[in-house]
C-alpha atoms as a PDB file:
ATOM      1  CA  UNK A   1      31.744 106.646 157.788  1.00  0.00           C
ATOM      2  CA  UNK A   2      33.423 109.684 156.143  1.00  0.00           C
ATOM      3  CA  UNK A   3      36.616 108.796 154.251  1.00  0.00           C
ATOM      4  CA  UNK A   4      39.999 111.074 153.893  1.00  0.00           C
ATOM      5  CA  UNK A   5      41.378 111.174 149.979  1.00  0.00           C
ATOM      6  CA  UNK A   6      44.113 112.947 149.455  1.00  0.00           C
ATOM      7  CA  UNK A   7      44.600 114.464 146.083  1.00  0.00           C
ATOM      8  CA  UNK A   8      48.381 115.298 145.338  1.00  0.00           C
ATOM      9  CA  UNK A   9      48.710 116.570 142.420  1.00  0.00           C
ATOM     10  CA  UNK A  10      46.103 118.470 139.578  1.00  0.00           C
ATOM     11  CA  UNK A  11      42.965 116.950 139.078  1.00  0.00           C
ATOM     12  CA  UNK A  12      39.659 118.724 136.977  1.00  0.00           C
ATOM     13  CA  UNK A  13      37.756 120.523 139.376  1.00  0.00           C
ATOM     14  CA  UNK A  14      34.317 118.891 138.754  1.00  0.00           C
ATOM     15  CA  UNK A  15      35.981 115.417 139.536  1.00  0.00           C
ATOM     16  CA  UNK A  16      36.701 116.890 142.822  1.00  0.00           C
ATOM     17  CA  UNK A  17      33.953 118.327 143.328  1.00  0.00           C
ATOM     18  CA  UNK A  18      32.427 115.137 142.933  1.00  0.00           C
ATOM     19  CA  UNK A  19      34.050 113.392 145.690  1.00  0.00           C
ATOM     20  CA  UNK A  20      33.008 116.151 148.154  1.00  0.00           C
ATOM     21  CA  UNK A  21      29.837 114.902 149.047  1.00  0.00           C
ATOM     22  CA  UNK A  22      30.659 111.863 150.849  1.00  0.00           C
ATOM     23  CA  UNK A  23      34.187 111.742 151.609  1.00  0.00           C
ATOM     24  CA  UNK A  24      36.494 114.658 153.492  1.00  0.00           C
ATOM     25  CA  UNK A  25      39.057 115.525 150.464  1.00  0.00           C
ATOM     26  CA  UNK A  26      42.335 117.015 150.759  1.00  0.00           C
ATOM     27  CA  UNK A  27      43.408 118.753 147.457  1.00  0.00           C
ATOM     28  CA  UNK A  28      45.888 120.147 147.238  1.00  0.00           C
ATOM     29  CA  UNK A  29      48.369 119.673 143.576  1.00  0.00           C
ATOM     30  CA  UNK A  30      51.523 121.448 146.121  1.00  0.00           C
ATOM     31  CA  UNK A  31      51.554 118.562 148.079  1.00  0.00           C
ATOM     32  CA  UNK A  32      53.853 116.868 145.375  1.00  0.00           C
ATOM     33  CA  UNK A  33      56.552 119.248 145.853  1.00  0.00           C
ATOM     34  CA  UNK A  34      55.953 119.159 150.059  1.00  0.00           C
ATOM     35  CA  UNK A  35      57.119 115.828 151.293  1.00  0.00           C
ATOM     36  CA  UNK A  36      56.510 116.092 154.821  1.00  0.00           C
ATOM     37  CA  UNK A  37      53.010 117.957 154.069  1.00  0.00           C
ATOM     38  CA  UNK A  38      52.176 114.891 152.215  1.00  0.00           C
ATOM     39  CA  UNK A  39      52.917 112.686 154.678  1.00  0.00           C
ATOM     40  CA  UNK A  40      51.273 113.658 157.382  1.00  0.00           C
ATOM     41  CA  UNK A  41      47.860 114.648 154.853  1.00  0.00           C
ATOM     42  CA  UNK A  42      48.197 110.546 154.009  1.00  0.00           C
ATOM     43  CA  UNK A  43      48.508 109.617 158.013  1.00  0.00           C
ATOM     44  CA  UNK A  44      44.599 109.424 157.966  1.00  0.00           C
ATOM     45  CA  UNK A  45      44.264 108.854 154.280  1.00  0.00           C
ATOM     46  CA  UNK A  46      41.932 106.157 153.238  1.00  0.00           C
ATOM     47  CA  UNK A  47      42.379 106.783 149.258  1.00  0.00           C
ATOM     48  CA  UNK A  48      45.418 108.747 147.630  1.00  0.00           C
ATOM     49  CA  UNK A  49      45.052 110.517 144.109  1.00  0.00           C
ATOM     50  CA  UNK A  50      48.219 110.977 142.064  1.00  0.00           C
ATOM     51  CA  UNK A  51      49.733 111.715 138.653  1.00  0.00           C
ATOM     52  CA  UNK A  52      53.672 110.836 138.065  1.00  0.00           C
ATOM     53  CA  UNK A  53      55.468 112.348 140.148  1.00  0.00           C
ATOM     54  CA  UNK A  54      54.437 111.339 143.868  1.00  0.00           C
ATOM     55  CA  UNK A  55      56.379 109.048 144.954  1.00  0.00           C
ATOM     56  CA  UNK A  56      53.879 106.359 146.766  1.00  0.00           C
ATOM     57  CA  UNK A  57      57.088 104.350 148.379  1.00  0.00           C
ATOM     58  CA  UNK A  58      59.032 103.931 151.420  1.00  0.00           C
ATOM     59  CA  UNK A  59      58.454 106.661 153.809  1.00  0.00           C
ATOM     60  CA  UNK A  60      54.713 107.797 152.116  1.00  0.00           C
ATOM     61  CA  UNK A  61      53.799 104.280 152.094  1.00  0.00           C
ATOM     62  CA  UNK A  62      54.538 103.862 155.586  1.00  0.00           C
ATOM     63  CA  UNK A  63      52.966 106.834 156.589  1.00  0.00           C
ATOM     64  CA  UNK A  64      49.773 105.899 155.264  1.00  0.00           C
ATOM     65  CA  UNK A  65      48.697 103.458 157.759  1.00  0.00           C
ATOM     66  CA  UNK A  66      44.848 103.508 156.732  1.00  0.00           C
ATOM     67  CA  UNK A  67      45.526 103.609 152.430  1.00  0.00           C
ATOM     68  CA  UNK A  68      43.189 101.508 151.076  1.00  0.00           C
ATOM     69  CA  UNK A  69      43.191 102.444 146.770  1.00  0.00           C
ATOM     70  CA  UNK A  70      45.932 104.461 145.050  1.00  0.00           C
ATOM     71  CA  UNK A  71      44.203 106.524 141.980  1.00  0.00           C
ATOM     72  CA  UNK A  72      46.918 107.347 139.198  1.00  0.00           C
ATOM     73  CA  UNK A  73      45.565 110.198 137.012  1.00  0.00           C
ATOM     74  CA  UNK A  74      47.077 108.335 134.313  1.00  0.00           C
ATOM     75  CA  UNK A  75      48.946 105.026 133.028  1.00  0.00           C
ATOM     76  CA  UNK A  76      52.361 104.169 133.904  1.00  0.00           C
ATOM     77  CA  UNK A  77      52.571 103.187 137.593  1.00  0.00           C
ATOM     78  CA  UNK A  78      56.736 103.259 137.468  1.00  0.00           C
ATOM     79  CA  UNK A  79      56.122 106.236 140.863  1.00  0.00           C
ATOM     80  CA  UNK A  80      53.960 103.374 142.593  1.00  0.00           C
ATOM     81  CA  UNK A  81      55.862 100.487 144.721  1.00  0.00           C
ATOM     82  CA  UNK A  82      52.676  98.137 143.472  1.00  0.00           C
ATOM     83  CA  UNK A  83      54.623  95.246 145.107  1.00  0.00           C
ATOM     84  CA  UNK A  84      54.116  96.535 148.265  1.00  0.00           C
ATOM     85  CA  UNK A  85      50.770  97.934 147.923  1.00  0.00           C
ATOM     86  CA  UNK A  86      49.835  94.354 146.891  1.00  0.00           C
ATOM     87  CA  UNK A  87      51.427  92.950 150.155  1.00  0.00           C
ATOM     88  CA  UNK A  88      49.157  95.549 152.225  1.00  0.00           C
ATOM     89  CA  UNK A  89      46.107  94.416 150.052  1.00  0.00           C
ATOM     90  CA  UNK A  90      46.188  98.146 148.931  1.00  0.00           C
ATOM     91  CA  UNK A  91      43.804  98.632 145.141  1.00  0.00           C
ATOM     92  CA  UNK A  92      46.108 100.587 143.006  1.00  0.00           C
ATOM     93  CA  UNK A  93      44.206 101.801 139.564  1.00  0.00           C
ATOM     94  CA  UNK A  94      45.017 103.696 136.358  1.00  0.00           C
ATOM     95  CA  UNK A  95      43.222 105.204 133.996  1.00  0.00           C
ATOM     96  CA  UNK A  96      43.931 102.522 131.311  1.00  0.00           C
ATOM     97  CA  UNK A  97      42.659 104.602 127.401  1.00  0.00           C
ATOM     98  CA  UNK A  98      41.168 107.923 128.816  1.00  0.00           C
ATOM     99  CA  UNK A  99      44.170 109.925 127.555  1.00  0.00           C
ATOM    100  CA  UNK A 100      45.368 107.411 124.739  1.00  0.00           C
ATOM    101  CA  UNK A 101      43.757 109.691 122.098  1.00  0.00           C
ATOM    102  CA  UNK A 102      45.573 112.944 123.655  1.00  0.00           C
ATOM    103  CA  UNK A 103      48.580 111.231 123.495  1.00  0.00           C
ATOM    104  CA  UNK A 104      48.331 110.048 120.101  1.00  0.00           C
ATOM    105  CA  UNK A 105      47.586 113.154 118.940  1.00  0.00           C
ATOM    106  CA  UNK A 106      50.846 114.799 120.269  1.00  0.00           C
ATOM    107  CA  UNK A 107      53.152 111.689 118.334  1.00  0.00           C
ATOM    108  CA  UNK A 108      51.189 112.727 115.213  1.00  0.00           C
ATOM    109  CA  UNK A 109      51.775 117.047 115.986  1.00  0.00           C
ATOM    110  CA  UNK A 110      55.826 115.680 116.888  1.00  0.00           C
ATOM    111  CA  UNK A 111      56.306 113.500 113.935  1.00  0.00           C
ATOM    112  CA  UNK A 112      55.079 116.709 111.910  1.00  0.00           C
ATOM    113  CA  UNK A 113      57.251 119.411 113.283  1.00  0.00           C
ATOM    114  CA  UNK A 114      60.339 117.151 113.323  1.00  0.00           C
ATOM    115  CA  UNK A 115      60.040 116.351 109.831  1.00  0.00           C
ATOM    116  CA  UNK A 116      59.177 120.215 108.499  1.00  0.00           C
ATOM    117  CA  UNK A 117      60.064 122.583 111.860  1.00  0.00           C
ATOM    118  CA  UNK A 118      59.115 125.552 110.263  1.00  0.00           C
ATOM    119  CA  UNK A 119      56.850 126.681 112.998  1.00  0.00           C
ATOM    120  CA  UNK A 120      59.752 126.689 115.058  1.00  0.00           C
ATOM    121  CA  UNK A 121      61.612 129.556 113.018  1.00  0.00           C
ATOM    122  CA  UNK A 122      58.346 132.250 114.094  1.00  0.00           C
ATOM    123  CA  UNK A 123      61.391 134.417 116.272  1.00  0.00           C
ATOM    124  CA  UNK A 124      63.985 134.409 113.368  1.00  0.00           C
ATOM    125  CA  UNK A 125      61.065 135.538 110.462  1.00  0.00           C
ATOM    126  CA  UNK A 126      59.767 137.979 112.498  1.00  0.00           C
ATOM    127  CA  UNK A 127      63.295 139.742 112.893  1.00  0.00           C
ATOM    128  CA  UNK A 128      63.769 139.791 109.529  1.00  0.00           C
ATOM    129  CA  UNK A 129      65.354 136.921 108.790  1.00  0.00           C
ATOM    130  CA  UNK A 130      64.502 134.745 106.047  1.00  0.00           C
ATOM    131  CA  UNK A 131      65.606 130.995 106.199  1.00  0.00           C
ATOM    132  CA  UNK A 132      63.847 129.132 103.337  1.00  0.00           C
ATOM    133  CA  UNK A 133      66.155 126.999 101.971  1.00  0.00           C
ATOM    134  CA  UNK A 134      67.501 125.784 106.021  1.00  0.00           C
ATOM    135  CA  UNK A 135      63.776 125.269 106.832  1.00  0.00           C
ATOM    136  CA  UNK A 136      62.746 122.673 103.718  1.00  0.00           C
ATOM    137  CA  UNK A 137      61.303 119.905 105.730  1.00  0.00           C
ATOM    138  CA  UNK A 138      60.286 116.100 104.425  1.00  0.00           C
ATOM    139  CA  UNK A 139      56.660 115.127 104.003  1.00  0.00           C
ATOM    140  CA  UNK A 140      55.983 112.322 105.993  1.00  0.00           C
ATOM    141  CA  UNK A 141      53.712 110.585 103.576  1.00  0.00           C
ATOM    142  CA  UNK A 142      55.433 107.620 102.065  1.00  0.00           C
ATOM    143  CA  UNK A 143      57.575 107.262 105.460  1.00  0.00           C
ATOM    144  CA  UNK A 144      57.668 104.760 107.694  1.00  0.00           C
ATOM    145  CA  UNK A 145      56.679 104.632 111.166  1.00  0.00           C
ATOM    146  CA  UNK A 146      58.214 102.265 113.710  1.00  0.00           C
ATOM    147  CA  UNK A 147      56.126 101.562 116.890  1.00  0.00           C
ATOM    148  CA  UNK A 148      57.718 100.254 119.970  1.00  0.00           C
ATOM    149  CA  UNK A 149      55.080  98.704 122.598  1.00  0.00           C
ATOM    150  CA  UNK A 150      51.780  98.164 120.843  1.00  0.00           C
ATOM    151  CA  UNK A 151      49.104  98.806 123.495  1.00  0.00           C
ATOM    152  CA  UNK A 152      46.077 101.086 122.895  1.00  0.00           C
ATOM    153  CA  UNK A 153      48.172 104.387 122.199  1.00  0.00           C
ATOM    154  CA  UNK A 154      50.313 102.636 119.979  1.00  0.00           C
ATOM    155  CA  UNK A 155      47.457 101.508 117.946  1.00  0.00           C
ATOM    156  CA  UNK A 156      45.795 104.634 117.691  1.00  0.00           C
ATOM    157  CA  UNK A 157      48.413 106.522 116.447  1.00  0.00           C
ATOM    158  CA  UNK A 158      48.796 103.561 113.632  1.00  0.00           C
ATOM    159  CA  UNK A 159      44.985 104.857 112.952  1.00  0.00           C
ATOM    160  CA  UNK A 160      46.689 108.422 112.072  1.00  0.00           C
ATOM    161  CA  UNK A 161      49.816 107.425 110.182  1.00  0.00           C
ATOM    162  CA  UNK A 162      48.043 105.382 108.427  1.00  0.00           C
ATOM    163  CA  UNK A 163      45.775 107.973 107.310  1.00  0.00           C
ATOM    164  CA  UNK A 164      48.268 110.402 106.552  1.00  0.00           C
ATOM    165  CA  UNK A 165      49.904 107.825 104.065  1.00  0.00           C
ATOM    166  CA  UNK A 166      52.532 106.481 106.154  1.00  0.00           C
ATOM    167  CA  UNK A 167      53.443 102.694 106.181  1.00  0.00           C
ATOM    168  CA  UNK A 168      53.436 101.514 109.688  1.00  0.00           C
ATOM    169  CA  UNK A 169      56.048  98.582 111.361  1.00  0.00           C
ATOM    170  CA  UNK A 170      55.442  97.345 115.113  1.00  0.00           C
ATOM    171  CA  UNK A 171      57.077  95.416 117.874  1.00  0.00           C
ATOM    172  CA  UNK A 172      56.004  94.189 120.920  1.00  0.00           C
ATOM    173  CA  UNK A 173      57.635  91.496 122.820  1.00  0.00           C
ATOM    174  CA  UNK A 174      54.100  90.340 124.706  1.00  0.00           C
ATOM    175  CA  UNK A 175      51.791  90.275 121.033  1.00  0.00           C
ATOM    176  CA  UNK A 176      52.148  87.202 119.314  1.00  0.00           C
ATOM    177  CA  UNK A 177      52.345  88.037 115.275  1.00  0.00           C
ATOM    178  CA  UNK A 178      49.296  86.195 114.488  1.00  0.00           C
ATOM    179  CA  UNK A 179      46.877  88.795 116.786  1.00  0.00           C
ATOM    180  CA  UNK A 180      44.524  90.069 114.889  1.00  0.00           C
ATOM    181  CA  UNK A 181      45.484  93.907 116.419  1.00  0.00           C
ATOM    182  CA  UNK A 182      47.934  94.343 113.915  1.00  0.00           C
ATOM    183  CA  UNK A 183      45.921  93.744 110.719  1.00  0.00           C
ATOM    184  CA  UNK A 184      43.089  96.231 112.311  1.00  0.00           C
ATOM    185  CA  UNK A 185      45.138  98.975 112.984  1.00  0.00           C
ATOM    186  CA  UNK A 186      47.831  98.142 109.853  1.00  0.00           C
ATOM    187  CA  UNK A 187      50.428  97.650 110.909  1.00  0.00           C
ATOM    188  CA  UNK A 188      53.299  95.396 109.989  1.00  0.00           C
ATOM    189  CA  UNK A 189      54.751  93.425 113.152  1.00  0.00           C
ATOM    190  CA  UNK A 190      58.618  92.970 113.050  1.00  0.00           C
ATOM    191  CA  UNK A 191      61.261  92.326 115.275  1.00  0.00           C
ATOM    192  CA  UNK A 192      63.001  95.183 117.284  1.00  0.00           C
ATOM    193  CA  UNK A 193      65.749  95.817 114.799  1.00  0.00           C
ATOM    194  CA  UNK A 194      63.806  95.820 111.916  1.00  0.00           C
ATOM    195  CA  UNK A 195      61.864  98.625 113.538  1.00  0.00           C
ATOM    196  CA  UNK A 196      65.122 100.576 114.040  1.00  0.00           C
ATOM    197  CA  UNK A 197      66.644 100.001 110.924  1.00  0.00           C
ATOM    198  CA  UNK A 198      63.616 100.767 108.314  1.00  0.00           C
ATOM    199  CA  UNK A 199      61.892 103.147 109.939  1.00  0.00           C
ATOM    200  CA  UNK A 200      61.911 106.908 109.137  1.00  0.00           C
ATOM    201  CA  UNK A 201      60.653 107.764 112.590  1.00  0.00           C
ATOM    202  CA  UNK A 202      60.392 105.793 115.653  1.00  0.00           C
ATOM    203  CA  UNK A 203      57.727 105.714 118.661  1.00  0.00           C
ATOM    204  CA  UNK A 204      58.091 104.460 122.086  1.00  0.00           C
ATOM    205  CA  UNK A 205      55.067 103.089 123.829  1.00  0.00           C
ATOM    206  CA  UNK A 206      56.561 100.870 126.323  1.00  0.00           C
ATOM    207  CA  UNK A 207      56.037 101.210 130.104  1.00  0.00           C
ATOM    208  CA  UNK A 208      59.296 101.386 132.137  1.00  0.00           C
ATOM    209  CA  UNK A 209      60.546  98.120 133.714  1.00  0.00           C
ATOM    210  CA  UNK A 210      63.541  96.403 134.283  1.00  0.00           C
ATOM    211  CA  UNK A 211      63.905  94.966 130.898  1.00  0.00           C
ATOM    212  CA  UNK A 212      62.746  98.019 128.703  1.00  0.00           C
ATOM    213  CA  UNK A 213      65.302 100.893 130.973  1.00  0.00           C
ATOM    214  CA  UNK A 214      67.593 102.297 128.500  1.00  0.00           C
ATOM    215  CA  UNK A 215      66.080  99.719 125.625  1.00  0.00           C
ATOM    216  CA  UNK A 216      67.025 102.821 123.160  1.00  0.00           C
ATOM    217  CA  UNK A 217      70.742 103.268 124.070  1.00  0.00           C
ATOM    218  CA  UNK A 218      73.546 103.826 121.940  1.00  0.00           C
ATOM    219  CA  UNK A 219      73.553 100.722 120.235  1.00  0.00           C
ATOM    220  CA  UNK A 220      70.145 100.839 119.533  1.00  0.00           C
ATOM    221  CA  UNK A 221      70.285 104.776 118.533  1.00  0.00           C
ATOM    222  CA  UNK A 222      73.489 103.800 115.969  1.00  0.00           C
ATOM    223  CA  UNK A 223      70.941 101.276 114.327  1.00  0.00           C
ATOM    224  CA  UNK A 224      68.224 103.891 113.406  1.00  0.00           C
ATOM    225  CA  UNK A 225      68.122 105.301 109.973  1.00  0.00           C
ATOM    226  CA  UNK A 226      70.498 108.367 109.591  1.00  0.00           C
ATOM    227  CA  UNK A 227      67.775 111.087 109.783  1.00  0.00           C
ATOM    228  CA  UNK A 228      65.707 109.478 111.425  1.00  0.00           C
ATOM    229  CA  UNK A 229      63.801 110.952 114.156  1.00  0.00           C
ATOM    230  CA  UNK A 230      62.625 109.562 117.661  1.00  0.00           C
ATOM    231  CA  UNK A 231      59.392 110.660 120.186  1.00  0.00           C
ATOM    232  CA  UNK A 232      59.309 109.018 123.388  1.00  0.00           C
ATOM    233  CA  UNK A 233      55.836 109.846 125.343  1.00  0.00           C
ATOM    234  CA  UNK A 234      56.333 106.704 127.188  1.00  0.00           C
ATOM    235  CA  UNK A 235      58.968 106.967 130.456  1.00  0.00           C
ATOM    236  CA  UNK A 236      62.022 108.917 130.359  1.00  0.00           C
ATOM    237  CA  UNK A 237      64.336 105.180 131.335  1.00  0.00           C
ATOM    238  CA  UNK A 238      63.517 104.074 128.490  1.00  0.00           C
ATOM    239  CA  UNK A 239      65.858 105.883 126.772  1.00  0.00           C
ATOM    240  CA  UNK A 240      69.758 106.873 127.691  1.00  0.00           C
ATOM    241  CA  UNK A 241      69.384 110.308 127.570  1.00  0.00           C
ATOM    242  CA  UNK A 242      73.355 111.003 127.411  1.00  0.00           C
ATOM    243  CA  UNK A 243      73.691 108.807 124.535  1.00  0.00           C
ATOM    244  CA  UNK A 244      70.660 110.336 122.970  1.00  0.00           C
ATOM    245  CA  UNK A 245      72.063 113.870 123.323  1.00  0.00           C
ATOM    246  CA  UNK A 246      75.162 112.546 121.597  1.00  0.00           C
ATOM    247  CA  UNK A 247      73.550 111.526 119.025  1.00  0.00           C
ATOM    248  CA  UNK A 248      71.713 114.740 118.310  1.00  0.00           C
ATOM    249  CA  UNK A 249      75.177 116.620 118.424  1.00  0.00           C
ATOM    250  CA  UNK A 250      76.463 114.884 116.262  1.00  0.00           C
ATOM    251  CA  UNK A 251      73.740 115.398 113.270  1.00  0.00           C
ATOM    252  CA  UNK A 252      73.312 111.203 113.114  1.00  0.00           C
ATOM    253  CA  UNK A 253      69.489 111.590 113.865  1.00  0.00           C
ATOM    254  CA  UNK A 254      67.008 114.295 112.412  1.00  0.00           C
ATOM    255  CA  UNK A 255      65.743 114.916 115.451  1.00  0.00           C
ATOM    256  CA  UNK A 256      63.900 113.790 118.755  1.00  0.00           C
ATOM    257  CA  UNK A 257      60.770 114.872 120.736  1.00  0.00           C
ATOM    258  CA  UNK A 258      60.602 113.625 124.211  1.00  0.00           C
ATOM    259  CA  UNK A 259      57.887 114.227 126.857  1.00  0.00           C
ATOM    260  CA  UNK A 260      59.552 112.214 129.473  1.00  0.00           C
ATOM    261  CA  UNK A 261      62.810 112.213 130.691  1.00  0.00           C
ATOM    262  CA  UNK A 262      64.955 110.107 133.383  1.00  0.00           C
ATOM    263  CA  UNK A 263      64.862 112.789 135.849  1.00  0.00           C
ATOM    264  CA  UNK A 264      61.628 115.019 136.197  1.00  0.00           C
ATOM    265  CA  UNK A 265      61.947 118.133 136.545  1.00  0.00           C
ATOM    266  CA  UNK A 266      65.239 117.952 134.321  1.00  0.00           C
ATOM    267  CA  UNK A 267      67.978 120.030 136.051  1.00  0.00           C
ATOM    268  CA  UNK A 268      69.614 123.051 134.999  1.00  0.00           C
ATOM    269  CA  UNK A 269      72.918 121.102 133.929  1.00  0.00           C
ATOM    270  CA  UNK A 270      70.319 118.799 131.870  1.00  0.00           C
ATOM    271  CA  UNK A 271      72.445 117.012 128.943  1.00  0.00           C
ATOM    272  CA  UNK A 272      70.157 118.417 126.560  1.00  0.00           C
ATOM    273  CA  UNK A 273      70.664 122.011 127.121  1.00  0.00           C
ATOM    274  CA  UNK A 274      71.715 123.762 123.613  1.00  0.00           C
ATOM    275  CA  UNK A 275      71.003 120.107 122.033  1.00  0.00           C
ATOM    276  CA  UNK A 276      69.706 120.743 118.035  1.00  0.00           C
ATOM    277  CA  UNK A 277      66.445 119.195 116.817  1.00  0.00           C
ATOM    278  CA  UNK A 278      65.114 118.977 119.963  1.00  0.00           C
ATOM    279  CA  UNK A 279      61.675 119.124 120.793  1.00  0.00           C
ATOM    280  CA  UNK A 280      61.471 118.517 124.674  1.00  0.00           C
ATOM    281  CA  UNK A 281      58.017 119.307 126.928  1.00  0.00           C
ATOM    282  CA  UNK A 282      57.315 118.838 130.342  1.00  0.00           C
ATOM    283  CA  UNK A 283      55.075 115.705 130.417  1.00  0.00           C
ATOM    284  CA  UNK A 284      52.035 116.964 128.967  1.00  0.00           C
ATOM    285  CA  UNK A 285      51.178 114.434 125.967  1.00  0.00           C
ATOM    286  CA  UNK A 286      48.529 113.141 127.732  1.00  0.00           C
ATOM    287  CA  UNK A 287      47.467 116.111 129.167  1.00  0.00           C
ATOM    288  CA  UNK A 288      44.326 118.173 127.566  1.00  0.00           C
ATOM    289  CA  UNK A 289      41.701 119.766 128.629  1.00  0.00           C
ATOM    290  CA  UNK A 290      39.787 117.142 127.281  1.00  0.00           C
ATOM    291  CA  UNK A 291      41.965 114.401 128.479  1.00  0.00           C
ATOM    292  CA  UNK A 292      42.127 115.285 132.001  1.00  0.00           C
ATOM    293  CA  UNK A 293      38.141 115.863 132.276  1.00  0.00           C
ATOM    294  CA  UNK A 294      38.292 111.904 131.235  1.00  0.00           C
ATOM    295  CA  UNK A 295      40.988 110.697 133.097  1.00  0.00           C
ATOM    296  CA  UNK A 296      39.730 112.620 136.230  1.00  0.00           C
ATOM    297  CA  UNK A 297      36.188 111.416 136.302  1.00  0.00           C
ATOM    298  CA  UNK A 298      37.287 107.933 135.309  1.00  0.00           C
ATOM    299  CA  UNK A 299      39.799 107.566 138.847  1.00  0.00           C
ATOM    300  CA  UNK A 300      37.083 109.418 140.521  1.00  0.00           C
ATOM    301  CA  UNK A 301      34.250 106.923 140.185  1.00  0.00           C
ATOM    302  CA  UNK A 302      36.555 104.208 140.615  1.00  0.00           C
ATOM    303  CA  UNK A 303      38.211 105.224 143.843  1.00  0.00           C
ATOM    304  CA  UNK A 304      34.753 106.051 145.472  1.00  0.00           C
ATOM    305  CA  UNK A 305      33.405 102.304 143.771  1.00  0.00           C
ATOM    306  CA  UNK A 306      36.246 101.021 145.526  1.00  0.00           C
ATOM    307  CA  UNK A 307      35.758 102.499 148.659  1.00  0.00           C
ATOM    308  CA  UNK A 308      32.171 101.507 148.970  1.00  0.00           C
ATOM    309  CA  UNK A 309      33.333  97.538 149.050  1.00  0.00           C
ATOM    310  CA  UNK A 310      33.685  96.179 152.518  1.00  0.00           C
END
């Protein structure tokens, strides 16, 4: 029996490809931004492929009366009603560690061009302009990293600080002190404020759930080290982005890079528009050409696995 997946957003061609032979795929990365396209391409939809921003809830859910496995082309499932794919006996499956080393490589590239942004000042040199002394940076050897969430991206970016000299603290409400984790990848564990208060630059790596929305607020920003500096490639809840903004304006924090925000695409009116020491991108941390060959052959042997079983 032939089997409809629907692929909604991008995927690496040879993964597709792949899933030709024995199954009738939709793909088609437009879908995302075509809600009643969608829904009616999921109708007769026995697997659906997705990244972050399809919504599979409500209305898609219903529609897709046949969905056996939801793929996500990556790791936070906070787009995915997983309660009620459960109740419908409905596999959904990440791609747990096939773009952990893509993202820790973009917290290491942040961390460096918040502490010494002179590649950012490329436009003003090449006008003429010559801003030395505004563009003397820190080194961050010697600093301290803070690491909130301590799951496989977490750890590998400990690997990196570590190498480039930094001292690394963690915290992670679900890792008992005593795991062994910690002294691999050395790192310090430490309660939540600790992290905020002694760290030069702090790292989210926390998925986004009821507990953890807006964990870095205000309060939580006020407690960070003046200069410090803050990358969030987790979810954009997880931090208050109007009390983040603040705190850029007013020069209390170095600086922030954020991949993820609370509302994706971020509008025109976006509370960070003009915001200093700001480093924002559109989601991409995870997202290389190297990463995406991974994650996309990963969720492509494991949704046609799963849709061999009975």
């Amino acid at each position: 029996m032939v089997r409809r997946i629907v692929i909604s957003e991008f995927m690496d061609d040879a993964a597709v490809e792949a899933l030709r032979p024995d199954h009738d795929v939709v793909y088609d990365p437009t879908l995302v931004d075509r809600p009643d396209a969608l829904a009616e391409a999921v109708g007769r939809a026995t697997a659906l492929i997705v990244r972050n921003r399809t919504q599979v809830r409500g209305d898609l859910l219903a529609a897709a009366t046949d969905l056996r496995v939801v793929g996500r082309l990556g790791v936070g499932l906070d787009n995915i009603d997983t309660d009620a794919c459960a109740d419908r006996g409905i596999a959904v499956i990440p791609a747990i560690g096939a773009n952990a080393a893509a993202v820790a490589e973009y917290v290491v590239a942040a961390l460096f061009t918040l502490f010494r942004p002179a590649p950012l000042a490329t436009d003003r040199t090449v006008a003429g302009a010559w801003p030395r002394t505004e563009l003397i940076g820190r080194e961050v050897a010697g600093k301290t990293l803070g690491l909130i969430g301590y799951g496989s991206i977490a750890r590998k970016v400990a690997d990196r600080a570590t190498a480039l000299g930094m001292s690394v603290l963690g915290f992670d409400s679900h890792l008992s002190r005593d795991d062994p984790s910690w002294q691999v990848h050395h790192t310090r564990p430490a309660d939540l404020d600790s992290v905020l208060g002694c760290s030069d630059a702090v790292s989210l790596h926390v998925p986004l759930t009821d507990t953890t929305r807006h964990l870095i607020d205000a309060d939580a920003l006020a407690r960070m080290r003046p200069r410090a500096v803050l990358i969030n490639t987790a979810r954009g809840g997880v931090v208050d982005d109007a009390a983040l903004a603040a705190a850029l304006r007013d020069g209390r924090l170095g600086g922030a890079a954020l991949d993820v925000f609370e509302t994706e695409p971020l509008p025109a009116d976006s509370v960070f528009a003009g915001c200093p020491n700001l480093i924002a991108t559109p989601h991409v941390a995870g997202v290389t050409v190297e990463s995406n060959q991974r994650v996309s052959a990963l969720i492509a042997d494991k949704v046609r696995a799963a849709l061999k079983r009975p």
